[in-house]
Protein backbone atom coordinates (compact mmCIF):
# COMPACT_ATOMS: atom_id res chain seq x y z
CA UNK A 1 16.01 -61.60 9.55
CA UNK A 2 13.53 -58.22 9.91
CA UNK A 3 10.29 -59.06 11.24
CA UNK A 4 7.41 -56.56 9.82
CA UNK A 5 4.61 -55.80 12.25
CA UNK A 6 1.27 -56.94 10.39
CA UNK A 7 -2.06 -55.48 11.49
CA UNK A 8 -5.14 -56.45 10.96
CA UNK A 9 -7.13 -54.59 8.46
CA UNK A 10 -10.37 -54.78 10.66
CA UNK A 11 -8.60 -53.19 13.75
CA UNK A 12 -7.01 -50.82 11.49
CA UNK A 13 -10.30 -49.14 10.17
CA UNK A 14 -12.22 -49.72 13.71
CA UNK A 15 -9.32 -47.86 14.89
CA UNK A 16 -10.36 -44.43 12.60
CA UNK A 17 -14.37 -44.96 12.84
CA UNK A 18 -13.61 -45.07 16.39
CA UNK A 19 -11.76 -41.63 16.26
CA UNK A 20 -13.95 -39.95 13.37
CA UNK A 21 -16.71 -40.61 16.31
CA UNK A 22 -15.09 -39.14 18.59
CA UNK A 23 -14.15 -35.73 16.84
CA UNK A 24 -17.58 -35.68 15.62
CA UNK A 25 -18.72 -35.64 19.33
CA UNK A 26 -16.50 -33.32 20.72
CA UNK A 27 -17.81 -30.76 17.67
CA UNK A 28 -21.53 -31.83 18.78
CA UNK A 29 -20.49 -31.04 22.67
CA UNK A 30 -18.67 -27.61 21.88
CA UNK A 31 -21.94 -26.93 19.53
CA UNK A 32 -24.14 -27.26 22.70
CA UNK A 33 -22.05 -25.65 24.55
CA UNK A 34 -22.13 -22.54 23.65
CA UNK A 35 -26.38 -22.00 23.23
CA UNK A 36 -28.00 -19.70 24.53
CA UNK A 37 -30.24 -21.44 27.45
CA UNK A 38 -33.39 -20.60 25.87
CA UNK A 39 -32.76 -22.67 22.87
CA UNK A 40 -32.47 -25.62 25.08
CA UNK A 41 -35.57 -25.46 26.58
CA UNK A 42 -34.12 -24.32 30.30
CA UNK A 43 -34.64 -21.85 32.56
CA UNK A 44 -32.38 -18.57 32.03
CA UNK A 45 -29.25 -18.52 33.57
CA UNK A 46 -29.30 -16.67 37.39
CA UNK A 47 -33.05 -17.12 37.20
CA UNK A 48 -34.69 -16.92 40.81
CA UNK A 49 -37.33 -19.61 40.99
CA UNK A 50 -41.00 -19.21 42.65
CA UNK A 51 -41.27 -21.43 45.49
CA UNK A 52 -44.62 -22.54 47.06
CA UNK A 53 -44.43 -24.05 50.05
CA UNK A 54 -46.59 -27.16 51.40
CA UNK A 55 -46.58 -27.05 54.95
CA UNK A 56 -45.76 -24.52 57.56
CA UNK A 57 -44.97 -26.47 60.58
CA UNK A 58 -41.51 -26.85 62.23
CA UNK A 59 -40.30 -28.33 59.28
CA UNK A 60 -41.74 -25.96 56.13
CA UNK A 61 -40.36 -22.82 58.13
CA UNK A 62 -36.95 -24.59 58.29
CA UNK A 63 -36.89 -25.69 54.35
CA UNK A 64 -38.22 -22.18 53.40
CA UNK A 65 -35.05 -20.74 55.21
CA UNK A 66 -32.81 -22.93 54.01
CA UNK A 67 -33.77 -22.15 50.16
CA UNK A 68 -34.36 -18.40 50.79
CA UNK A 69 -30.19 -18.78 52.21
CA UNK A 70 -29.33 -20.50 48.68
CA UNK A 71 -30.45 -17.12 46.96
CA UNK A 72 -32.09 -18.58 43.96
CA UNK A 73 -35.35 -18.73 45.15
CA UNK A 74 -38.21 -16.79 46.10
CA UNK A 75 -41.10 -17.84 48.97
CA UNK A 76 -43.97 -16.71 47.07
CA UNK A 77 -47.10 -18.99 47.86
CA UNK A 78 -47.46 -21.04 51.36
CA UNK A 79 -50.19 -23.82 51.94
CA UNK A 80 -51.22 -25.32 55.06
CA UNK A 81 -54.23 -26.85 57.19
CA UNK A 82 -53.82 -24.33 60.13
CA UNK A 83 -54.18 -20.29 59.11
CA UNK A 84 -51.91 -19.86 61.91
CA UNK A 85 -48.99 -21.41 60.50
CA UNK A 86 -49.63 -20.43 57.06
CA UNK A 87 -49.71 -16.38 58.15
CA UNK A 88 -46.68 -17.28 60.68
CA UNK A 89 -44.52 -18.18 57.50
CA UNK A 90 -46.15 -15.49 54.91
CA UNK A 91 -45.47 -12.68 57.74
CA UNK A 92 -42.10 -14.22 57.73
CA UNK A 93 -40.86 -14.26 54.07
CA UNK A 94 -43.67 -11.18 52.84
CA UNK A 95 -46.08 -13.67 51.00
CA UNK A 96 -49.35 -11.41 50.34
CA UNK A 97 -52.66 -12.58 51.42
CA UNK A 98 -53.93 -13.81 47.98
CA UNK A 99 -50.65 -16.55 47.69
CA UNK A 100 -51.97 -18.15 51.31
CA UNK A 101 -53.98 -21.11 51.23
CA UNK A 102 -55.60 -23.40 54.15
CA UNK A 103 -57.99 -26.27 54.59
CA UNK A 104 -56.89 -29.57 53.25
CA UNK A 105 -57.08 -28.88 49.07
CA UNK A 106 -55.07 -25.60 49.80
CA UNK A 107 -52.04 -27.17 47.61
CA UNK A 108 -54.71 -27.51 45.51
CA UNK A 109 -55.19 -23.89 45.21
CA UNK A 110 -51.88 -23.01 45.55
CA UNK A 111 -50.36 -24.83 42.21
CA UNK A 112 -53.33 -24.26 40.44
CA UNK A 113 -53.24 -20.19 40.71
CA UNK A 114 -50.14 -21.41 39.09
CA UNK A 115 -48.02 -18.60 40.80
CA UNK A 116 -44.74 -21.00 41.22
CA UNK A 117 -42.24 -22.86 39.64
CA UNK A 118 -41.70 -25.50 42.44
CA UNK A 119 -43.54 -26.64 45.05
CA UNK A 120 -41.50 -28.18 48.86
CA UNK A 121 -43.92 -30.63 50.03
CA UNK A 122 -43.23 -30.32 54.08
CA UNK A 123 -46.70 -31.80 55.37
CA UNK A 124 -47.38 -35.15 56.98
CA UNK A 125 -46.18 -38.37 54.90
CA UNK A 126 -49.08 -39.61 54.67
CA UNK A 127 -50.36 -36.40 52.51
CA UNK A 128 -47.12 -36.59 50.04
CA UNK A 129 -47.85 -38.89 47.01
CA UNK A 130 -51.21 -36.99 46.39
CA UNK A 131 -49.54 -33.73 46.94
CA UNK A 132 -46.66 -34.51 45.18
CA UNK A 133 -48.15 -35.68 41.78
CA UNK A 134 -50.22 -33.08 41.88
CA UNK A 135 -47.37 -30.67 41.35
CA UNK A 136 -45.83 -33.15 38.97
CA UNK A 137 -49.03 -33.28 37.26
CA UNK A 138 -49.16 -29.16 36.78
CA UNK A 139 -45.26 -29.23 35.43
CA UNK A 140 -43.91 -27.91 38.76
CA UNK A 141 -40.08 -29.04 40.06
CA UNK A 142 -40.87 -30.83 43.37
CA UNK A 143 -39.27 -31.37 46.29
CA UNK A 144 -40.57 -33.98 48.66
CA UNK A 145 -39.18 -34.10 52.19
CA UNK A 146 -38.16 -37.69 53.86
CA UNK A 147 -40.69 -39.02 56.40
CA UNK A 148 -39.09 -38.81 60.18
């Protein structure tokens, strides 16, 4: 006696809509693939990004280092309370005069000259969710440091 394998014809078409999907996704992924960047709303490829720095204690001279290392970025703006620390870090990474900002709405200044693409908010945690939505707010990338 031959037994005949019977399939269901359910499984059977689920089987092909399942693979017709999946050929029509891998066409969609090659598609984007192969954009340019500026079609998909991003930033150019190799771009080096503006970075404003908030906070040039201890811990925004460290940061600022550690992203001028990466190479994609560029220290262009510093804010801080002190004008001490502020010119310590400009004098260190060339900032001019007109991208340093003090007093306590500095940041203020500094994203609305609107001179960066990022702001690294380095100041007391107390000072970040203000600080921080207000770079959010202007369409700036942020980076917020952990509280100690």
């Amino acid at each position: 006696m031959t037994t005949q394998k019977t399939t269901h014809p359910k499984q059977d078409s689920h089987t092909v809509a399942r693979r017709r999907f999946l050929t029509g996704a891998g066409a969609s992924l090659a598609a984007f693939s192969i954009i340019k960047p500026q079609w998909a709303h991003t930033a150019a490829a190799n771009q080096t990004i503006k970075l404003g720095i908030l906070g040039c204690g201890g811990r925004g001279v460290w940061i600022s280092r550690l992203f001028a290392q990466h190479g994609g970025y560029q220290i262009a703006a510093a804010a801080d309370y002190f004008q001490d620390r502020v010119d310590g870090l400009g004098d260190l990474f060339d900032i001019p005069a007109s991208n340093r900002f003090t007093g306590l709405a500095g940041y203020k200044r500094l994203i609305d000259k609107g001179i960066v693409d990022a702001v690294a908010v380095e100041t007391p945690p107390f000072f970040h969710p203000e600080q921080a939505a207000a770079g959010v707010a202007a369409g700036l990338h942020v980076y917020v440091a952990k509280p100690i």
